[in-house]
N, C-alpha and C. Protein backbone atom coordinates (compact mmCIF):
# COMPACT_ATOMS: atom_id res chain seq x y z
N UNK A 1 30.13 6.81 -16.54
CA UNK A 1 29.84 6.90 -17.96
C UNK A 1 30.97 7.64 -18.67
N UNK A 2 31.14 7.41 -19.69
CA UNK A 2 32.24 8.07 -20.30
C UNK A 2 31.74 8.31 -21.84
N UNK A 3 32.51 9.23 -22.67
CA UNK A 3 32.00 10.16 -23.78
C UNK A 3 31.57 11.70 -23.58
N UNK A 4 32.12 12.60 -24.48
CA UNK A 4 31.63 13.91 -24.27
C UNK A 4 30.35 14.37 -24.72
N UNK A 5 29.57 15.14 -23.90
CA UNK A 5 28.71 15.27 -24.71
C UNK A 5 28.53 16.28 -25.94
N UNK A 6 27.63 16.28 -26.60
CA UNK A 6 27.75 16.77 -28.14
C UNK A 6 27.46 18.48 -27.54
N UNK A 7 28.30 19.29 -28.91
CA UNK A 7 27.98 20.57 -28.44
C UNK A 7 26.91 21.37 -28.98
N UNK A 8 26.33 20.60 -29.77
CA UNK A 8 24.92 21.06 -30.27
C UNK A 8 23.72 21.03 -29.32
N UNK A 9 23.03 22.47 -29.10
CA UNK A 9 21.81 22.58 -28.39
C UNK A 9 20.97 22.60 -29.10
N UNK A 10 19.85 21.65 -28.81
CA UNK A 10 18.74 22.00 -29.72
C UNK A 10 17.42 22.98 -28.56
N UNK A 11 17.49 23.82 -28.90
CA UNK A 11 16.61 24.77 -28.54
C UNK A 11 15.56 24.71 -28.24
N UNK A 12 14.14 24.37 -27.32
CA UNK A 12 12.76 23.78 -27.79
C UNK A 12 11.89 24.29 -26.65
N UNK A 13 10.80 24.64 -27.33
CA UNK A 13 9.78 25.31 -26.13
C UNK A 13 8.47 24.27 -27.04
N UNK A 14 7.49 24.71 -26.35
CA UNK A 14 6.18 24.14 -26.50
C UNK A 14 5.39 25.41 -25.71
N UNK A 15 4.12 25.41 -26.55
CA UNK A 15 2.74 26.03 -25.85
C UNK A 15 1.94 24.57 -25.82
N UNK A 16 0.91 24.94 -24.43
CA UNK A 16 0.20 23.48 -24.42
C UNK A 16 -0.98 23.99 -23.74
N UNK A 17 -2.27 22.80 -23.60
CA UNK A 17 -3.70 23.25 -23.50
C UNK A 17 -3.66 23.71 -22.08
N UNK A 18 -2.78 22.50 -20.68
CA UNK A 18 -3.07 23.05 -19.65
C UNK A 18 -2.08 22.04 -18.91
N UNK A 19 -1.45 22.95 -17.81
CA UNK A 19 -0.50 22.94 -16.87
C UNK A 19 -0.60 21.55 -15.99
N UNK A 20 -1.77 20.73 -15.86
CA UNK A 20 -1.82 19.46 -15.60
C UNK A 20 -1.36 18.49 -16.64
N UNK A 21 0.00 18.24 -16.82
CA UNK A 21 0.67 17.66 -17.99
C UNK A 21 -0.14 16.34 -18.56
N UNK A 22 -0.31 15.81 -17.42
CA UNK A 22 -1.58 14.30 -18.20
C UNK A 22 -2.61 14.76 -18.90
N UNK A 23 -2.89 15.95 -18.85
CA UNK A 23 -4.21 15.66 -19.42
C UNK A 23 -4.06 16.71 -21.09
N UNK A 24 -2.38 17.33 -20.20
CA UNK A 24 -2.65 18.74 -21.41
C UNK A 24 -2.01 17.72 -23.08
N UNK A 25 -2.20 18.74 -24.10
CA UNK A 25 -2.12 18.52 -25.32
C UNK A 25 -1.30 19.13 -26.02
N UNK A 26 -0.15 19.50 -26.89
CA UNK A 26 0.50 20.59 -27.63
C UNK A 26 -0.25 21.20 -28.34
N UNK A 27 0.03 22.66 -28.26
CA UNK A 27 -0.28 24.01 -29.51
C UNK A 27 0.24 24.26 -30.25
N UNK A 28 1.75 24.45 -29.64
CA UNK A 28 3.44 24.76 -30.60
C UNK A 28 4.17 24.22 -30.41
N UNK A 29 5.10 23.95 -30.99
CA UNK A 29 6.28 23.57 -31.12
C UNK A 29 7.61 24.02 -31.99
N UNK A 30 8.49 24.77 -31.35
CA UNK A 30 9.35 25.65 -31.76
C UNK A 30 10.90 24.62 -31.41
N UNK A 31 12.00 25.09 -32.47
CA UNK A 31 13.27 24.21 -32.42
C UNK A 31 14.07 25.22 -33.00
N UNK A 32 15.06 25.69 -32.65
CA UNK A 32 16.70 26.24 -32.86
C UNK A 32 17.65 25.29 -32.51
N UNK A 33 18.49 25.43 -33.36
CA UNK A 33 19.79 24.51 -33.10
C UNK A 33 21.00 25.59 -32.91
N UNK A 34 21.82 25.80 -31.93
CA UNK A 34 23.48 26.63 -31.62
C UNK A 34 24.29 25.10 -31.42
N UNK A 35 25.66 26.02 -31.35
CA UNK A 35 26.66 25.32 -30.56
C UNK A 35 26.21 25.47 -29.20
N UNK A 36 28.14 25.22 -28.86
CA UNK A 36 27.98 25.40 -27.24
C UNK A 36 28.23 26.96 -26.68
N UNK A 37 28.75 27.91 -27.89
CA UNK A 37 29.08 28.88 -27.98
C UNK A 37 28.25 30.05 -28.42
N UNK A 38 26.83 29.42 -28.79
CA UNK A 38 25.32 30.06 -28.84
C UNK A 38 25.19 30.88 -30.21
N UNK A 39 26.22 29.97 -31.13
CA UNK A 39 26.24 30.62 -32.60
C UNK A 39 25.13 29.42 -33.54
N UNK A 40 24.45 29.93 -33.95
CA UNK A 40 23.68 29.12 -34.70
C UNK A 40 24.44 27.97 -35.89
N UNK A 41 23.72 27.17 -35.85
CA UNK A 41 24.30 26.08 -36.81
C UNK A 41 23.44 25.85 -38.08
N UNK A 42 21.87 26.67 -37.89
CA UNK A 42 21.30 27.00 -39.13
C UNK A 42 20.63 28.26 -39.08
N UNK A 43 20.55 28.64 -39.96
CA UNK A 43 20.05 30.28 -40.27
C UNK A 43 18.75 30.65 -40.05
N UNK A 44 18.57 31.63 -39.77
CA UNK A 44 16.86 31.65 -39.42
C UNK A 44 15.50 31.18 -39.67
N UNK A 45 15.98 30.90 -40.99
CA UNK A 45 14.70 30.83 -41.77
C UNK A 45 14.74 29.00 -41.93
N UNK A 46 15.47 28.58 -41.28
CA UNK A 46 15.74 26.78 -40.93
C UNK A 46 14.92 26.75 -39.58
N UNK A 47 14.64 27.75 -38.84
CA UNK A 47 13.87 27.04 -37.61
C UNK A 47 12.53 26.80 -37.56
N UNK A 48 12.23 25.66 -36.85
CA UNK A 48 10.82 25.21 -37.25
C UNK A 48 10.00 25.68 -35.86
N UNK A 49 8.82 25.73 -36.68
CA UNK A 49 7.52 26.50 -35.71
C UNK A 49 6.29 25.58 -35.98
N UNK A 50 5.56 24.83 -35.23
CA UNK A 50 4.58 24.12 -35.84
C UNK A 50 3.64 24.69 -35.08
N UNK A 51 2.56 24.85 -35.71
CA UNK A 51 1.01 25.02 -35.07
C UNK A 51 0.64 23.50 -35.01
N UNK A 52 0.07 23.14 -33.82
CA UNK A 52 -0.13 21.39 -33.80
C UNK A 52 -1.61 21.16 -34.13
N UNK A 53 -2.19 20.88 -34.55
CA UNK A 53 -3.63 20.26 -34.80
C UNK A 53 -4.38 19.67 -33.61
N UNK A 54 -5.40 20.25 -33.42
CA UNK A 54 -5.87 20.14 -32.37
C UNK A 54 -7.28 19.75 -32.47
N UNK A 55 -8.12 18.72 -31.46
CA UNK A 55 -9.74 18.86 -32.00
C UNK A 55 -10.55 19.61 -31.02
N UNK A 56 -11.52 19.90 -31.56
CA UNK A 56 -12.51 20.84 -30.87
C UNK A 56 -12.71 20.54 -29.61
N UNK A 57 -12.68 18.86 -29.06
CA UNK A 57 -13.05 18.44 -28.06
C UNK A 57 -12.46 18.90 -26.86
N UNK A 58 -10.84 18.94 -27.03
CA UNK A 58 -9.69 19.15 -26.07
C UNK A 58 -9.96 19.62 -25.17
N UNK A 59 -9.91 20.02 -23.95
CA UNK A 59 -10.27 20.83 -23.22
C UNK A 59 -8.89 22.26 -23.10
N UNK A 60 -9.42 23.20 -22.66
CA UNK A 60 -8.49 24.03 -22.58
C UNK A 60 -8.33 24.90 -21.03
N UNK A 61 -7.09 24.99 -20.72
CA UNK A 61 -7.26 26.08 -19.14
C UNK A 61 -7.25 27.10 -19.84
N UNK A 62 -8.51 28.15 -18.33
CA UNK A 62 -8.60 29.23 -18.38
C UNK A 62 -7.54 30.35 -18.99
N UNK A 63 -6.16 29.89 -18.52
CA UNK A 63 -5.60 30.84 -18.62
C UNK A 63 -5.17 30.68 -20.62
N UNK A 64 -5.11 29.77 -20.77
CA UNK A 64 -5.30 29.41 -22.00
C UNK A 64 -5.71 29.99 -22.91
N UNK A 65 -7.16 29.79 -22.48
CA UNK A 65 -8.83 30.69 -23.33
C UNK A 65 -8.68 32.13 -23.07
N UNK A 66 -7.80 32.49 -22.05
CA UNK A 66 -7.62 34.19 -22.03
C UNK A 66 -6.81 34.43 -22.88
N UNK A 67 -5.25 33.69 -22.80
CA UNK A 67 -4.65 34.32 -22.94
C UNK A 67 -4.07 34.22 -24.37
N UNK A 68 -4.42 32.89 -25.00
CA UNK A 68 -4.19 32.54 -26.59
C UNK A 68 -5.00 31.80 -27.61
N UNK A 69 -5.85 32.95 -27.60
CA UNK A 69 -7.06 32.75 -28.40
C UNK A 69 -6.61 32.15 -29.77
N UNK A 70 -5.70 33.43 -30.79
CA UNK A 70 -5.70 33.25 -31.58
C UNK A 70 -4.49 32.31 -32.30
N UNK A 71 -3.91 31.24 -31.30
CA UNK A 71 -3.22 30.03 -31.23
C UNK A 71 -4.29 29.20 -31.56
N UNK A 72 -4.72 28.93 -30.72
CA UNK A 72 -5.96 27.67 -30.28
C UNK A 72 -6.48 27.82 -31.58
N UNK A 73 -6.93 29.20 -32.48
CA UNK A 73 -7.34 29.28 -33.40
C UNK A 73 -6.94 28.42 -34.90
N UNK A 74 -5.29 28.95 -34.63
CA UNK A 74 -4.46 28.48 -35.82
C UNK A 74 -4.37 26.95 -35.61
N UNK A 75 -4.56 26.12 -34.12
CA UNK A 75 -4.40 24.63 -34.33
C UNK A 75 -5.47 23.97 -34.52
N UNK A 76 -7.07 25.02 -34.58
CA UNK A 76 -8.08 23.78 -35.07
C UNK A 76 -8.45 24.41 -35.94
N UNK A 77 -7.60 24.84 -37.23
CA UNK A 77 -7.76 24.88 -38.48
C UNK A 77 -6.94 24.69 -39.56
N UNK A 78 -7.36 23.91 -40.75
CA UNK A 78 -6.50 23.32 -41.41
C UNK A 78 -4.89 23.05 -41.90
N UNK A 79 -5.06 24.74 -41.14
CA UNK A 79 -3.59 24.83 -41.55
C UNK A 79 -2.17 24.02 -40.54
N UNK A 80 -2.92 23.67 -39.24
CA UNK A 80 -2.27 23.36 -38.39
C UNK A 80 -1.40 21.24 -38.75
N UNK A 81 -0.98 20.98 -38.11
CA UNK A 81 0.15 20.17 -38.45
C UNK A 81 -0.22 19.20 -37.61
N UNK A 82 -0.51 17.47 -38.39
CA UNK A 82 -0.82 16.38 -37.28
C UNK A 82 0.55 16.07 -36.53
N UNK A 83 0.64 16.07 -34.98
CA UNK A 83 1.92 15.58 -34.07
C UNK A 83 2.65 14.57 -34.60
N UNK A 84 2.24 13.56 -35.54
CA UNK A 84 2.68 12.52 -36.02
C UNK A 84 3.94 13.20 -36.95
N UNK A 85 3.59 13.92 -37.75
CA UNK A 85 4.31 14.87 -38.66
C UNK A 85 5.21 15.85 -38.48
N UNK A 86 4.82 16.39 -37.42
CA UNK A 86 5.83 16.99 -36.89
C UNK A 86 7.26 16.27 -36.43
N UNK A 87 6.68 15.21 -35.28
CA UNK A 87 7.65 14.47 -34.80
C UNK A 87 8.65 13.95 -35.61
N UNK A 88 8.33 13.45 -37.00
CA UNK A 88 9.24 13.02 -38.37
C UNK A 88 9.58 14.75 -38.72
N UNK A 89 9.29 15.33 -38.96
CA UNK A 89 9.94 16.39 -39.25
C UNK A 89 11.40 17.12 -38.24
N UNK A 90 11.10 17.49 -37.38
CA UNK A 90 11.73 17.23 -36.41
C UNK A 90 13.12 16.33 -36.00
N UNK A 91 12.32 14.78 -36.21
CA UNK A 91 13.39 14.04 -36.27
C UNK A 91 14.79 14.23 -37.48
N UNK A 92 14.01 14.65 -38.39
CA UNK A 92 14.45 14.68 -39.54
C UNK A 92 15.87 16.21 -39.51
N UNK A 93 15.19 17.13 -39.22
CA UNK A 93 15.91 18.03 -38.69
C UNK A 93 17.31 18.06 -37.53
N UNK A 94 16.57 17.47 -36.70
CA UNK A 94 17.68 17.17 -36.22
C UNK A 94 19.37 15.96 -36.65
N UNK A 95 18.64 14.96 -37.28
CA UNK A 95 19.69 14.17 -37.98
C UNK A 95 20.58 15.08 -39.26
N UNK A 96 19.74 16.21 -39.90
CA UNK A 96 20.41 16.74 -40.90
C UNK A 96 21.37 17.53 -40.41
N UNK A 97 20.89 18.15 -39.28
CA UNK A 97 22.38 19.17 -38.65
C UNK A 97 23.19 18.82 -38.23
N UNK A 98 22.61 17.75 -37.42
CA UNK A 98 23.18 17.15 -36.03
C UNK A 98 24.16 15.96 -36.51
N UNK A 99 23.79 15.60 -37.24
CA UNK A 99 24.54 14.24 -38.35
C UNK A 99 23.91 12.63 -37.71
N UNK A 100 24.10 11.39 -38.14
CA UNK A 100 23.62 10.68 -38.05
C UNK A 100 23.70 9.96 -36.73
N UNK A 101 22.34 9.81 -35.89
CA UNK A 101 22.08 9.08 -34.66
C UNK A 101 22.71 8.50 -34.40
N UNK A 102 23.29 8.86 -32.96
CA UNK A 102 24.76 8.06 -32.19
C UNK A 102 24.40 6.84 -31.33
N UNK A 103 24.44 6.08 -31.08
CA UNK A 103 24.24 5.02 -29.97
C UNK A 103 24.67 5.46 -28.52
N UNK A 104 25.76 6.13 -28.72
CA UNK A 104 26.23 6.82 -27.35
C UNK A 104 25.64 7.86 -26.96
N UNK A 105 24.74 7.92 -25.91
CA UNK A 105 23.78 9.19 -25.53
C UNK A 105 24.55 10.35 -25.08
N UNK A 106 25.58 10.18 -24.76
CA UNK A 106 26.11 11.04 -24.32
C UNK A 106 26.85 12.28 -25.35
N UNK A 107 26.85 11.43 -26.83
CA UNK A 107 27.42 11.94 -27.52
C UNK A 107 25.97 12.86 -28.44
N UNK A 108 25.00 12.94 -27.90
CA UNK A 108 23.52 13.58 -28.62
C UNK A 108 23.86 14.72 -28.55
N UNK A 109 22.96 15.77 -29.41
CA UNK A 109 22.66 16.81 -28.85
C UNK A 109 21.72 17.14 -27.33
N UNK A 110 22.24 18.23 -26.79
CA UNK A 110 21.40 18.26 -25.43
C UNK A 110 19.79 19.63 -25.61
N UNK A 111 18.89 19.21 -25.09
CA UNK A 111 17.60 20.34 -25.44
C UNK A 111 17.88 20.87 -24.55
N UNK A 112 17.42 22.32 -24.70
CA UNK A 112 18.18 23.56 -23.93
C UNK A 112 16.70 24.53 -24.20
N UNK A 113 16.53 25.08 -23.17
CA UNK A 113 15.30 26.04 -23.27
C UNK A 113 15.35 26.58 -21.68
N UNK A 114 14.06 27.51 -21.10
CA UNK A 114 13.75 27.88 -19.90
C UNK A 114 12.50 26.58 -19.58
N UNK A 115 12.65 26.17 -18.06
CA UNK A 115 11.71 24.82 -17.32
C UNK A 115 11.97 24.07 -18.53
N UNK A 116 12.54 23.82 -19.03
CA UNK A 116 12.28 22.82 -20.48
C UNK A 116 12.17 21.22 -20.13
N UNK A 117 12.35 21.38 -18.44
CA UNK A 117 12.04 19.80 -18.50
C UNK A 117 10.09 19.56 -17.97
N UNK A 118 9.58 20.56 -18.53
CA UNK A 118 8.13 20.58 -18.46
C UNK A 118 8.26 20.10 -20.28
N UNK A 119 8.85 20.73 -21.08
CA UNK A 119 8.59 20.77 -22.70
C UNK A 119 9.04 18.73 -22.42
N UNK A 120 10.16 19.09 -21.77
CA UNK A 120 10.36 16.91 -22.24
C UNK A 120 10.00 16.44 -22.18
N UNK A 121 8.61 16.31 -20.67
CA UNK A 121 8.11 15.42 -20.40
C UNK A 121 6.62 15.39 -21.12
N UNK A 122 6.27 16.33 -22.15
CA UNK A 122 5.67 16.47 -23.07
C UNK A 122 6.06 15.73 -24.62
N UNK A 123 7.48 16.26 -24.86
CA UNK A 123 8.40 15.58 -26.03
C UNK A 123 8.48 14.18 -26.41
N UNK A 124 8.58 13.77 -24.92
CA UNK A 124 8.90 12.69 -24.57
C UNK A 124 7.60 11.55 -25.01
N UNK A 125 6.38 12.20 -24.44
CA UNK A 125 4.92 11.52 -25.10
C UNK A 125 4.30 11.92 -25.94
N UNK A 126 4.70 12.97 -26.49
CA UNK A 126 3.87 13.02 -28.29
C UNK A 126 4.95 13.37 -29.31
N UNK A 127 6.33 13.25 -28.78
CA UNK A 127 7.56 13.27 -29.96
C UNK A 127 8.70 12.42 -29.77
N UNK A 128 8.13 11.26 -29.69
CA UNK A 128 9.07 10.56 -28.96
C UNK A 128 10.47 9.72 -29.99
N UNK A 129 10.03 9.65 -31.87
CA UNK A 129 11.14 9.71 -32.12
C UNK A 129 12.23 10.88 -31.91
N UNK A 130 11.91 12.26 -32.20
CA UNK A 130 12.65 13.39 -31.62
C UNK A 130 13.32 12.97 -30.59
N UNK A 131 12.68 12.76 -29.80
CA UNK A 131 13.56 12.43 -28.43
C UNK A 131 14.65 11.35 -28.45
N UNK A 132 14.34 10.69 -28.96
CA UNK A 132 15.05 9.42 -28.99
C UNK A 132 16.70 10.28 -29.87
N UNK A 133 16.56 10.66 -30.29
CA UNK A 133 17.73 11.82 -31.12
C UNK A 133 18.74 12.16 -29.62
N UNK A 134 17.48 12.37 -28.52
CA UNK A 134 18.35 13.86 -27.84
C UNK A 134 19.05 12.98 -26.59
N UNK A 135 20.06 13.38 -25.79
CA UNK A 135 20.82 13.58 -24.30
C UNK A 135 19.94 13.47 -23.89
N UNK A 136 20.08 12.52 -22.55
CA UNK A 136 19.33 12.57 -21.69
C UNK A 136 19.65 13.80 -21.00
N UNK A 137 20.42 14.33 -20.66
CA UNK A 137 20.40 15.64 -19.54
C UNK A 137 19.58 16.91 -20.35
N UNK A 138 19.52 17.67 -19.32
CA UNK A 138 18.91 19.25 -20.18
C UNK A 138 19.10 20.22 -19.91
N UNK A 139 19.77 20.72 -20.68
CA UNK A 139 20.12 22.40 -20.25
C UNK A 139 19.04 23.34 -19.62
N UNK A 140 18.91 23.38 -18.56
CA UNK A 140 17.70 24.46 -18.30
C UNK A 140 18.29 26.07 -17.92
N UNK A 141 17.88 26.78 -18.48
CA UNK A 141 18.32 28.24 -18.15
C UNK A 141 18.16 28.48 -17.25
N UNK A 142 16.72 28.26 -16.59
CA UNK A 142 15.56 28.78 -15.85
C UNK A 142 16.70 28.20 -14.27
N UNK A 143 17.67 27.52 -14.10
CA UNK A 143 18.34 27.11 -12.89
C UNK A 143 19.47 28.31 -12.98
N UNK A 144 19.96 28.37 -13.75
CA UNK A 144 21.19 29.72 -13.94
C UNK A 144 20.01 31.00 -13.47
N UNK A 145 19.18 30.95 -13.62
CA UNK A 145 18.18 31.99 -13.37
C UNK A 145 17.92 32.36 -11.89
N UNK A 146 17.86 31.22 -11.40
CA UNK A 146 17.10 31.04 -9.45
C UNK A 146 18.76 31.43 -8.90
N UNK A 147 19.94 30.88 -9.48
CA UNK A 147 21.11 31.29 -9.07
C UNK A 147 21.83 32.70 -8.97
N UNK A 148 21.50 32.96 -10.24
CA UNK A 148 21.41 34.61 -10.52
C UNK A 148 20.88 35.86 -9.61
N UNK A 149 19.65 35.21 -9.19
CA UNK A 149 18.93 35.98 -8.72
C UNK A 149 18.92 35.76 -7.09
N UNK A 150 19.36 34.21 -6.74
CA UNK A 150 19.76 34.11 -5.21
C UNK A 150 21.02 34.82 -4.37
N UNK A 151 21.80 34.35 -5.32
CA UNK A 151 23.33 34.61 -5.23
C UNK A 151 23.97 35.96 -5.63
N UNK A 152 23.52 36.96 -6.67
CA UNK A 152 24.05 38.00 -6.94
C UNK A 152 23.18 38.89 -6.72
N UNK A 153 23.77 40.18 -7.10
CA UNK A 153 22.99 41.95 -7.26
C UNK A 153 22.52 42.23 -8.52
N UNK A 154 22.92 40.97 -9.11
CA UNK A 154 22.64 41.49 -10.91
C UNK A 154 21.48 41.68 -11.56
N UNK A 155 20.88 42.46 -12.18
CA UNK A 155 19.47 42.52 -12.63
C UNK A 155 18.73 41.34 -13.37
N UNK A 156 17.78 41.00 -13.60
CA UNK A 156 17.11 40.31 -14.16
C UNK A 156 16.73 40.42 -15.57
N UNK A 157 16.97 39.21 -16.49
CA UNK A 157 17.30 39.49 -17.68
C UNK A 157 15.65 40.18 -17.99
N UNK A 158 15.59 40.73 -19.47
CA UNK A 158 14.87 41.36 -19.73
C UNK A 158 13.92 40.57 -20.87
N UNK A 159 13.42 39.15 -20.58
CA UNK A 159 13.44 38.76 -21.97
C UNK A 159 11.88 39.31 -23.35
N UNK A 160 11.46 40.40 -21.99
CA UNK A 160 10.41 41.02 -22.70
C UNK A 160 11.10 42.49 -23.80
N UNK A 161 12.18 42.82 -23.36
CA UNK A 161 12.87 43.48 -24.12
C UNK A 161 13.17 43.42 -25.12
N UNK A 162 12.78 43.66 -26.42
CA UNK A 162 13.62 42.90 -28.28
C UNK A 162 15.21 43.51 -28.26
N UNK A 163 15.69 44.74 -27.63
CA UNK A 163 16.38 44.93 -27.72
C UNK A 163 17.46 44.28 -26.81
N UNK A 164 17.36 43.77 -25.87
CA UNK A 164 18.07 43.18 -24.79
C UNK A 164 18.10 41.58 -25.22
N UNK A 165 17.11 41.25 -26.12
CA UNK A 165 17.48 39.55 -26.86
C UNK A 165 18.20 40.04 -27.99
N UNK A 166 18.19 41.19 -28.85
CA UNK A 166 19.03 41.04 -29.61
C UNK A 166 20.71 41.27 -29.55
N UNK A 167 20.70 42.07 -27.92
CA UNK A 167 21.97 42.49 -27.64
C UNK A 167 23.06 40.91 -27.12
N UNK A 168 22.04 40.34 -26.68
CA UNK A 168 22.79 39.22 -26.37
C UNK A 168 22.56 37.82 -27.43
N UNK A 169 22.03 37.38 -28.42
CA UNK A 169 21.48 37.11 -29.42
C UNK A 169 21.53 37.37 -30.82
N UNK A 170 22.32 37.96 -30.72
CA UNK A 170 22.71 39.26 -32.30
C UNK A 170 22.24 38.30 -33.58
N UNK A 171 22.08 36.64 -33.72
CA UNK A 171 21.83 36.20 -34.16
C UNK A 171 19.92 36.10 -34.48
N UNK A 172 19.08 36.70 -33.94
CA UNK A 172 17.77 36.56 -33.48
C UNK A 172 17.34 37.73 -34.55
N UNK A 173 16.01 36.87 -35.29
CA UNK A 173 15.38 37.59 -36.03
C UNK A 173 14.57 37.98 -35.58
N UNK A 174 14.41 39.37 -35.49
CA UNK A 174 13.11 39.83 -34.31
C UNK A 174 11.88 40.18 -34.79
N UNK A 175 12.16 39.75 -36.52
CA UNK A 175 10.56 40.25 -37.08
C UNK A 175 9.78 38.91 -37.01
N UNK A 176 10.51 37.82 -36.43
CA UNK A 176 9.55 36.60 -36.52
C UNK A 176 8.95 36.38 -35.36
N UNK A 177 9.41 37.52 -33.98
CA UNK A 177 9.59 37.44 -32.53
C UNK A 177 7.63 37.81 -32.56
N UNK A 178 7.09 36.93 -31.69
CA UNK A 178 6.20 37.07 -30.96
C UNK A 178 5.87 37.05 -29.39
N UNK A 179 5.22 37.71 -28.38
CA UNK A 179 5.43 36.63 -27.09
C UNK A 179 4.38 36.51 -26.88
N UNK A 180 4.37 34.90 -25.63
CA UNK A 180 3.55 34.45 -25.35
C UNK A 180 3.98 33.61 -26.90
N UNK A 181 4.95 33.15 -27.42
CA UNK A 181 4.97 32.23 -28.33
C UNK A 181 6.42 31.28 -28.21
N UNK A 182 6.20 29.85 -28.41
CA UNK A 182 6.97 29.11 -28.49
C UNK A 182 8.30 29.59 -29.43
N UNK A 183 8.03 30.14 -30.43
CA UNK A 183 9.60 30.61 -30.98
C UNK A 183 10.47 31.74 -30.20
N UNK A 184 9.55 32.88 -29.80
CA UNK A 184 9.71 33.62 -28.80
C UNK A 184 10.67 33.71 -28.07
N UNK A 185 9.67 32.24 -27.32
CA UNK A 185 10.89 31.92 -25.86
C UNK A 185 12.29 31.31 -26.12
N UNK A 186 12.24 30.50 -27.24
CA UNK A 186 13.57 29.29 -27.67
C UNK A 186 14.68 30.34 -27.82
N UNK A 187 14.38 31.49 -29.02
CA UNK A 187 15.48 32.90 -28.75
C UNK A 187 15.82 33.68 -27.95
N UNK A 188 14.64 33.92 -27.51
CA UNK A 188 14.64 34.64 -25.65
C UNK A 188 15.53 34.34 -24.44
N UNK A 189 15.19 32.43 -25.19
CA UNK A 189 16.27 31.52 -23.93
C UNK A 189 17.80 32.05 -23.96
N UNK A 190 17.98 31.57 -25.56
CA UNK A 190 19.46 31.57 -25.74
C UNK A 190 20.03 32.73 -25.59
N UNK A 191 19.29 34.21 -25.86
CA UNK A 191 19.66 35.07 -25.57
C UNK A 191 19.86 35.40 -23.69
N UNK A 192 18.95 34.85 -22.99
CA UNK A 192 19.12 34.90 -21.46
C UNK A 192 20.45 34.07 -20.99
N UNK A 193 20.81 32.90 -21.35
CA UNK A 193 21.89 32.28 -20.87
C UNK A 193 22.92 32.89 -21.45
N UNK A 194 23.43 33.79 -22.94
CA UNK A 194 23.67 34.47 -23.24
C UNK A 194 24.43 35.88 -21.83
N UNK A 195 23.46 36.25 -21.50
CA UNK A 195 23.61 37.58 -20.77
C UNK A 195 23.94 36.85 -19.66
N UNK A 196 23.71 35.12 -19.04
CA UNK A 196 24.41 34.99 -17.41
C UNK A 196 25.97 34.62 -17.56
N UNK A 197 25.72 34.15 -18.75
CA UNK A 197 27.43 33.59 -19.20
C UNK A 197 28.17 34.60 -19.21
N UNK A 198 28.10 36.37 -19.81
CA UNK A 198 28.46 37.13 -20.12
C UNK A 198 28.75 38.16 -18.52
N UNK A 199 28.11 37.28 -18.09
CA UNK A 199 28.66 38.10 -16.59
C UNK A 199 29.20 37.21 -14.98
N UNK A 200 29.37 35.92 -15.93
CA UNK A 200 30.22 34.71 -15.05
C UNK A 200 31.57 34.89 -15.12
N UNK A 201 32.34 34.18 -14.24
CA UNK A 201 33.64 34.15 -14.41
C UNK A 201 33.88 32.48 -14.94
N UNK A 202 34.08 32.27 -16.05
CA UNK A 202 34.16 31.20 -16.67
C UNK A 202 35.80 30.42 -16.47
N UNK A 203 36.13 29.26 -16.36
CA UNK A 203 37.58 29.04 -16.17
C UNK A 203 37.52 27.92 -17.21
N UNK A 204 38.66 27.78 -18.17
CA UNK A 204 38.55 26.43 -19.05
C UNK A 204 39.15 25.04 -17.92
């Protein structure tokens, strides 16, 4: 194959009902856009956060019902956002930064997050114009992570720390920072690959 790929990451986490992907449903949906150089390409208050709309019926895992009540809350009430809508939003977002849909996949932006190829294969069936936008490959942090931690002495990033995402992240608004939340993690990420890059030996 030939073409470079694009240096725009689009950033993307998801919260979802339950860890059996067939059956689970979206809660959130969070998107940042950087370069390849982890400088943002829109300003904070450009990143999107959706509460997804959800019906009463859904089922939810345990760990779910423990652990994000007041999610589950915000998606089966009005305020929350039909997937249909999002996905055009989204799409939409991404063509405005990213500039107009390439035919050459290689030339897309690539989605970049931690496990994020759990978020794709989600993306993929309830956002599937979005997707159609993105690279097939995916940046996953979460592999620089198992390497990190196989291969070196180096500590483990901190991404429960605000101060340790903002040290590597300087771009990260931390009054919008929640955890246990899809925007959370998308800054959390970039700030973690952030801190492995920063202690690689990189060669051009």
């Amino acid at each position: 194959m030939t073409g470079k790929a694009s240096t725009a990451y689009v950033w993307f986490d998801t919260e979802f009902t339950s860890l059996e992907l067939d059956e689970a449903q979206l809660l959130q949906v969070a998107v940042m856009l950087t370069d390849k150089d982890l400088k943002r390409i829109t300003p904070p208050e450009e990143d999107l956060n959706f509460h997804v709309r959800l019906s009463e019926t859904v089922p939810l895992s345990p760990w779910v019902e423990k652990n994000l009540p007041e999610l589950v809350k915000k998606c089966r009430s009005n305020a929350a956002v039909p997937v249909e809508e999002i996905d055009s939003k989204l799409t939409a977002f991404v063509d405005r930064w990213c500039g107009t849909p390439t035919k050459t996949i290689q030339k897309r932006p690539l989605m970049a997050g931690n496990s994020v190829h759990t978020d794709w294969i989600l993306a993929r069936k309830f956002l599937p114009v979005f997707t159609s936008r993105l690279h097939y490959r995916l940046l996953d942090v979460s592999a620089l992570k198992i390497q990190w931690l196989d291969l070196t002495e180096g500590e483990e990033f901190q991404k429960d720390d605000l101060k340790t995402v903002k040290k590597y992240f300087p771009e990260a608004d931390l009054r919008r920072l929640r955890q246990h939340d899809a925007y959370f993690d998308i800054v959390a990420s970039a700030a973690e690959l952030a801190y492995y890059r920063s202690h690689m030996h990189l060669t051009a």
